[in-house]
Protein backbone atom coordinates (compact mmCIF):
# COMPACT_ATOMS: atom_id res chain seq x y z
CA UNK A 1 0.00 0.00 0.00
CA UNK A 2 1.30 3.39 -0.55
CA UNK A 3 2.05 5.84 2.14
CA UNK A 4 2.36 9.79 2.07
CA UNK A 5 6.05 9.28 1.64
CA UNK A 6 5.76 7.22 -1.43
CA UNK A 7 7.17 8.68 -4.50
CA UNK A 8 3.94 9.24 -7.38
CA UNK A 9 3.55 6.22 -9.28
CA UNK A 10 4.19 7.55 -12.31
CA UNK A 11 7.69 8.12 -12.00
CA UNK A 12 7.98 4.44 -9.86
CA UNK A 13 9.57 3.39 -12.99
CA UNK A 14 12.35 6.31 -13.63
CA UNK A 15 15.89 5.88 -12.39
CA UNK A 16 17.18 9.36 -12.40
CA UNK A 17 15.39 13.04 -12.53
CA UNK A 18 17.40 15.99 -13.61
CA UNK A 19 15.80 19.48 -14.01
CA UNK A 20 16.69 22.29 -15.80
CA UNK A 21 16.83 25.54 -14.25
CA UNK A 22 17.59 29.42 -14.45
CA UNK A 23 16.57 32.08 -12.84
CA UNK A 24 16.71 34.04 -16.30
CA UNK A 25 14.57 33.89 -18.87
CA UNK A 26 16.17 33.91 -22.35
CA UNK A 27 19.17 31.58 -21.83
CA UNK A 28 18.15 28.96 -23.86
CA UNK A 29 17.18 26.39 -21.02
CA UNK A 30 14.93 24.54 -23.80
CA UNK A 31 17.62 24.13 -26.43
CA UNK A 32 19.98 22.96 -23.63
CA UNK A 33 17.06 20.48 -22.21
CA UNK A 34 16.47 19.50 -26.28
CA UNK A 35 20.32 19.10 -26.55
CA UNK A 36 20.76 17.16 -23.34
CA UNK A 37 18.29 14.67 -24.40
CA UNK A 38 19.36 13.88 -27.76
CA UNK A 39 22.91 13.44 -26.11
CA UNK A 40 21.75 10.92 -23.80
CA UNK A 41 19.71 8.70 -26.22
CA UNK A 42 22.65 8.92 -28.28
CA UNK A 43 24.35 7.16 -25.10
CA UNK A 44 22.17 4.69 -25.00
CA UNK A 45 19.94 5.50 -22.73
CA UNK A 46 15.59 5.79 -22.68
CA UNK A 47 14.44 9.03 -22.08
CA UNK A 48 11.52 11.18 -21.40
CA UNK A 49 11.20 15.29 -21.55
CA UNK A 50 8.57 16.73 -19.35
CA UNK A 51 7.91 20.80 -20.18
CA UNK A 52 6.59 22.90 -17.03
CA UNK A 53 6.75 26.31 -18.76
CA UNK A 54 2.89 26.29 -18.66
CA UNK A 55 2.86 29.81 -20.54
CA UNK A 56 5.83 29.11 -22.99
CA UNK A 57 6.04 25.65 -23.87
CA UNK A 58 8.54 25.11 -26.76
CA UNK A 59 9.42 21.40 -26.45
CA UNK A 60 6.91 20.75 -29.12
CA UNK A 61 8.37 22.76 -31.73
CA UNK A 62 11.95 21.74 -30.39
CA UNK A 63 11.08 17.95 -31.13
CA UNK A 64 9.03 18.71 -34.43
CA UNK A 65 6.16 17.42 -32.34
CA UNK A 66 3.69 20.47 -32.84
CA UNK A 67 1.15 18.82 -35.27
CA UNK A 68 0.76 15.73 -32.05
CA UNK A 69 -1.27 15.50 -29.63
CA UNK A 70 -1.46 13.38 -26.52
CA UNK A 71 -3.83 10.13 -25.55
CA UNK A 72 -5.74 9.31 -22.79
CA UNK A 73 -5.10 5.39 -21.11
CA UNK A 74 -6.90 3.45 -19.04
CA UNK A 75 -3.36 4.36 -16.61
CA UNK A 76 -3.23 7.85 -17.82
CA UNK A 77 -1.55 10.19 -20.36
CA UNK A 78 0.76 8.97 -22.90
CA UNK A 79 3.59 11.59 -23.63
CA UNK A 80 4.28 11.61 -27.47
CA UNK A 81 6.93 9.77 -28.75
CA UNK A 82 9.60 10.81 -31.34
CA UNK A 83 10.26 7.87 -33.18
CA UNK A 84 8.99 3.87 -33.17
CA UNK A 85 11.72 2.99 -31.20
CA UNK A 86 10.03 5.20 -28.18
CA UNK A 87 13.70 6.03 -26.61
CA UNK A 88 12.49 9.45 -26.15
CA UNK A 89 8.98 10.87 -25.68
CA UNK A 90 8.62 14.22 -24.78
CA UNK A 91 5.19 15.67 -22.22
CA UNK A 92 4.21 19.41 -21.98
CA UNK A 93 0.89 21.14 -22.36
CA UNK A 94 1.51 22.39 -25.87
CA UNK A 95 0.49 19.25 -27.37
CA UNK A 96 -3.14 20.57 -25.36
CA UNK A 97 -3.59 23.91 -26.90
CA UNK A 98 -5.65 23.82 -30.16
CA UNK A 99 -3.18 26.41 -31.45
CA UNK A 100 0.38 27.40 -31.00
CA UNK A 101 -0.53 31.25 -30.78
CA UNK A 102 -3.25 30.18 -28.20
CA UNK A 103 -2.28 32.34 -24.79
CA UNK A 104 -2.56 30.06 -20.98
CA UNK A 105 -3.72 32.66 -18.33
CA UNK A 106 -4.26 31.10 -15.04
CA UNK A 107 -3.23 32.11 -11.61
CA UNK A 108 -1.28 30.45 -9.16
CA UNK A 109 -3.91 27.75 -7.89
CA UNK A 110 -4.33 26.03 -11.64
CA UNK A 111 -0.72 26.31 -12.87
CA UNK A 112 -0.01 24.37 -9.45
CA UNK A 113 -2.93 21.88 -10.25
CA UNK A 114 -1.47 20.81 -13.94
CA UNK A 115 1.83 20.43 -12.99
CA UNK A 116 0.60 18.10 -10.55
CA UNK A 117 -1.45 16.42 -13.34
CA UNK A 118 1.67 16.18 -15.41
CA UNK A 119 3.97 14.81 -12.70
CA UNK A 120 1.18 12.10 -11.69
CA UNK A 121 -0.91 10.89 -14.46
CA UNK A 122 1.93 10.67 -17.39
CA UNK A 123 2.52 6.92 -18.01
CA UNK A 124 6.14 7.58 -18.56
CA UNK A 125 7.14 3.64 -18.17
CA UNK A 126 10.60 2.98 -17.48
CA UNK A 127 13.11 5.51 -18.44
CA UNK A 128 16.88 5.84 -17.55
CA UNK A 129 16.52 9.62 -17.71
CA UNK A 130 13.38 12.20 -16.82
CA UNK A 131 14.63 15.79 -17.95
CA UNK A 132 12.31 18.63 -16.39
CA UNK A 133 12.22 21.67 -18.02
CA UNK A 134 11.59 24.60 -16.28
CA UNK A 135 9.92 28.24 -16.76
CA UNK A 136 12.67 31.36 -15.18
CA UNK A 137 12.10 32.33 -12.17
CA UNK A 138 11.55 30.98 -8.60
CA UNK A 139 7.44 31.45 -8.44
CA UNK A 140 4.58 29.16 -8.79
CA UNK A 141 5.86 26.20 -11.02
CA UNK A 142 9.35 25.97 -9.59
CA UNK A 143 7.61 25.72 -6.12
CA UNK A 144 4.65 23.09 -7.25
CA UNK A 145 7.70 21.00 -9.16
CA UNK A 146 9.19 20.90 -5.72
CA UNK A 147 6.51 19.93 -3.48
CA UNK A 148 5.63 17.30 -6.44
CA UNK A 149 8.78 16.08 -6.11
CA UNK A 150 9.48 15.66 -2.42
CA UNK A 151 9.21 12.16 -2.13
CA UNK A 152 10.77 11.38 -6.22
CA UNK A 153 14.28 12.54 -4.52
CA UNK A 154 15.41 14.05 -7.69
CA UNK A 155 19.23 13.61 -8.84
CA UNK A 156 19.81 17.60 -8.96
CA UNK A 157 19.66 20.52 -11.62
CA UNK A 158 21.41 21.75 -14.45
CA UNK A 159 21.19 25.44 -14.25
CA UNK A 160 21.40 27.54 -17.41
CA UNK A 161 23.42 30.73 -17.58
CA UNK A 162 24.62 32.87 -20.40
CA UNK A 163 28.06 34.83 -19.65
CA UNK A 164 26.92 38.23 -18.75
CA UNK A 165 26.75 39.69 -15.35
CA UNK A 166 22.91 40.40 -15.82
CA UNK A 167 22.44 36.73 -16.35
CA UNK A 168 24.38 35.19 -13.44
CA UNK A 169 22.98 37.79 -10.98
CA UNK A 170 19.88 35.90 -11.72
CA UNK A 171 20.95 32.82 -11.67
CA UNK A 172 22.55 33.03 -8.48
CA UNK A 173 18.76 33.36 -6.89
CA UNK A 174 18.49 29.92 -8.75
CA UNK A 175 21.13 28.85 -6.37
CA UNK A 176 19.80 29.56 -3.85
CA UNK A 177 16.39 28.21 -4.65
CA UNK A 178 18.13 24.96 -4.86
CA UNK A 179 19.53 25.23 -1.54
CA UNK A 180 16.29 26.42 0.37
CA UNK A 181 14.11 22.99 -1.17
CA UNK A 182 17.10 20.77 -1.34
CA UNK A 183 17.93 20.43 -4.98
CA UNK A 184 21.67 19.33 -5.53
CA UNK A 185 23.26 21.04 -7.96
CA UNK A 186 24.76 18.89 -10.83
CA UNK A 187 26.52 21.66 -12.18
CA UNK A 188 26.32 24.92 -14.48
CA UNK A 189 26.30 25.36 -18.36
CA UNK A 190 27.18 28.52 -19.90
CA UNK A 191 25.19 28.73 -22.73
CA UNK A 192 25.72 31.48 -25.84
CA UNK A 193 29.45 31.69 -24.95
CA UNK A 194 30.11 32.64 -28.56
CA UNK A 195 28.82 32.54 -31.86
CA UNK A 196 30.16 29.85 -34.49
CA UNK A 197 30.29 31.17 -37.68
CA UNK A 198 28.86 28.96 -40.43
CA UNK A 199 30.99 29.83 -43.00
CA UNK A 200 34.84 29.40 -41.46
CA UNK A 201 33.75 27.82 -38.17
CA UNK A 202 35.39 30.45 -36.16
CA UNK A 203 33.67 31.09 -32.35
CA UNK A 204 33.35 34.88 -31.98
CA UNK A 205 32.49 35.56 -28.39
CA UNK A 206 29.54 38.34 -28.74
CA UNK A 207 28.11 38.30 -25.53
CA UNK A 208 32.09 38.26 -23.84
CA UNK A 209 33.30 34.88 -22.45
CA UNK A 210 33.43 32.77 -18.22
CA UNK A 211 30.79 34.25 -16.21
CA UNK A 212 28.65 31.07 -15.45
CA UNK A 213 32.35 29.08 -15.00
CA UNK A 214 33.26 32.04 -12.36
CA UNK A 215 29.67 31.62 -10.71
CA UNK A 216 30.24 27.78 -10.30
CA UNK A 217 33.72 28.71 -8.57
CA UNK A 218 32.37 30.86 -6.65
CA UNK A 219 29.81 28.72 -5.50
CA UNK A 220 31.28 25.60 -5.52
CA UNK A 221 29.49 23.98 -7.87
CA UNK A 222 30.66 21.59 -11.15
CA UNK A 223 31.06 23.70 -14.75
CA UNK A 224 30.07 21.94 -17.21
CA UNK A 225 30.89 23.88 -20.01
CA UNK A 226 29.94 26.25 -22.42
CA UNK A 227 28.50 26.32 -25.06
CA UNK A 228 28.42 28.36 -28.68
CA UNK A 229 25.31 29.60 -30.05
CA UNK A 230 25.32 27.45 -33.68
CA UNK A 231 22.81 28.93 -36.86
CA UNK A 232 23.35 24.94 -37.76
CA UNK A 233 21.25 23.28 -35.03
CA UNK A 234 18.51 26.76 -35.57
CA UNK A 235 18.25 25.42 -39.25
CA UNK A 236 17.93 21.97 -38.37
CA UNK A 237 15.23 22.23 -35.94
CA UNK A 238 13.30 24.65 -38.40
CA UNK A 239 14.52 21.72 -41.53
CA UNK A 240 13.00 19.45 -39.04
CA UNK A 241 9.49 21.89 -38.27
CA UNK A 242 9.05 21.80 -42.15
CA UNK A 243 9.37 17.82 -42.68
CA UNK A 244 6.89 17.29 -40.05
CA UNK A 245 4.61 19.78 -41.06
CA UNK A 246 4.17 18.35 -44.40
CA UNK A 247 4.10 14.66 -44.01
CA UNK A 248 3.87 13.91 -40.28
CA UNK A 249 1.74 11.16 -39.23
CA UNK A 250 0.73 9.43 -36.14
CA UNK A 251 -0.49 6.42 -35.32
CA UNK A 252 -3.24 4.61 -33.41
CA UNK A 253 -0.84 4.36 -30.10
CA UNK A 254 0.03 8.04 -30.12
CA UNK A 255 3.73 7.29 -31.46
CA UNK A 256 4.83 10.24 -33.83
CA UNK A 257 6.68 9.64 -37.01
CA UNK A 258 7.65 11.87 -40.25
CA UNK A 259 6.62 10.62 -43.23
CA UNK A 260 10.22 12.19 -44.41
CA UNK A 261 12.06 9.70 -42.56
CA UNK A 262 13.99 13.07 -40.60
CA UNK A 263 15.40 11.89 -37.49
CA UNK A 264 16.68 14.40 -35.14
CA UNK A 265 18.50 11.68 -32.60
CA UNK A 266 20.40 10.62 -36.32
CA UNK A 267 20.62 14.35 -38.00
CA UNK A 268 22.17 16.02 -34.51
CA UNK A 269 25.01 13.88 -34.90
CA UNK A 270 26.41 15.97 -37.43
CA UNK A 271 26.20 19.06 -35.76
CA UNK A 272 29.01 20.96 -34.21
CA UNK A 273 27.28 21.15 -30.89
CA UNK A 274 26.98 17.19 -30.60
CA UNK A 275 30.26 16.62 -29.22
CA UNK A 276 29.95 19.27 -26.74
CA UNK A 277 26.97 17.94 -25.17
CA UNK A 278 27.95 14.51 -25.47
CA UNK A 279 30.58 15.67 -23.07
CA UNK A 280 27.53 17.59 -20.75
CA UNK A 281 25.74 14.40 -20.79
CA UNK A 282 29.09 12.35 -20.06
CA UNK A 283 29.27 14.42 -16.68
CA UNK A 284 25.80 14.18 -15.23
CA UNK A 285 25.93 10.33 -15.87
CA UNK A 286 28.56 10.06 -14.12
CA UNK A 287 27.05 12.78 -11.14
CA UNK A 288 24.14 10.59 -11.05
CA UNK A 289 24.91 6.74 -11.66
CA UNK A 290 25.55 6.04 -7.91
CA UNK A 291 22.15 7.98 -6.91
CA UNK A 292 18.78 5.74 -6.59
CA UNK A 293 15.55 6.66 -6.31
């Protein structure tokens, strides 16, 4: 029988939960969530996405999922997976909205109550990985995910910075967010720490260069690296928007595939930012493989 301690049993089935956090908005905390994920299946491992920006869900588009929608079991909801080999499958309340433009205004109260909905009644199975992403801030969802979470003992967070000072003064709240409802911090990526030029490959740092690795010193916290902002993985998520827009189907179990035969797990291996995040992933498999749940 379950007791009030007792992880949901949703997640029974889910050896490690990471979230993804910032305190800014802006920082790319769904490309690095997107990223992360493809890294890890690419690893070997299953994984599932869950998206708790209520009121900007990208993970849709991110995953050329935008055209799916989810399905109701006799167990609960069935996240939408990319591919028939269902390594990743990816939840978030965009696949709800009848269109992308369509606005979600609720108060505190309801965002609280669908997160809970999304944390309890997914039928995620069993998944190596569950990667969280998270809205900026430290208000409503960050402190439903938490209470949600209590009894899950997540692994820890990934918090997203980019290198100016405006950024990490933010993201040093997120710090301390993780501190005050016991979230371990895996470590920090710098993200947009440079622009790669498509044409000569040459990283031009824009936005200047080491402010989320001098926030992880200072805070005593694992860097795990930074990381370029690439027009190559832009086009190849829009290359991938267009495919499935034009010949995406889905069938009778809810499983998306693209009539094109685009894969992102098999096209993001030939990006420039694959081996940087295979690196990313590399660390927080090795923060997390003595953790259990």
């Amino acid at each position: 029988m379950a007791t009030a301690s007792d992880p949901p049993s949703s997640l029974s089935k889910i050896r490690h939960i990471v979230l993804v956090l910032s305190g800014k908005g802006g920082v790319g905390k769904s490309s690095i969530t997107t990223q992360l994920a493809l890294s890890l299946v690419q690893q070997g491992h299953s994984v599932g996405v869950l998206d708790i920006d209520l009121t900007g869900p990208s993970l849709p588009r991110m995953f050329g999922l935008e055209s799916k929608k989810i399905h109701q079991s006799s167990k609960g909801w069935v996240p939408v997976y990319t591919d028939a080999s269902k390594q990743l499958c990816v939840m978030s309340i965009g696949f709800m909205l009848k269109d992308r433009g369509d606005s979600v205004v609720w108060r505190g109260p309801k965002k609280s109550a669908m997160i809970r909905q999304l944390v309890r009644d997914v039928v995620w199975g069993e998944l190596d990985y569950l990667l969280i992403d998270t809205p900026p801030g430290t208000s409503d969802e960050h402190i439903s995910i938490a209470e949600q979470l209590r009894d899950a003992k997540p692994d820890g967070a990934v918090l997203v910075t980019t290198p100016q000072a405006v950024a990490t003064a933010d993201v040093r709240k997120e710090l301390s967010f993780c501190r005050k409802v016991g979230f371990e911090v895996l470590g920090v990526v710098e993200n947009m720490s440079g622009f790669l030029c498509p044409h000569c490959a040459e990283c031009s740092h824009i936005f200047s260069k080491g402010g989320g690795e001098d926030l992880a010193k200072q805070y005593d916290v694992p860097y795990l690296g930074a990381v370029p902002i690439d027009p190559q993985f832009v086009l190849l998520i829009e290359e991938q928007h267009a495919a499935a827009a034009s010949e995406a189907t889905t069938d009778h179990k809810g499983t998306a595939t693209n009539g094109t035969g685009f894969s992102l797990i098999e096209k993001y291996k030939n990006c420039k930012l694959c081996p940087i995040f295979a690196k990313i992933a590399e660390q927080i498999v090795e923060a997390t493989k003595d953790k259990t749940r």
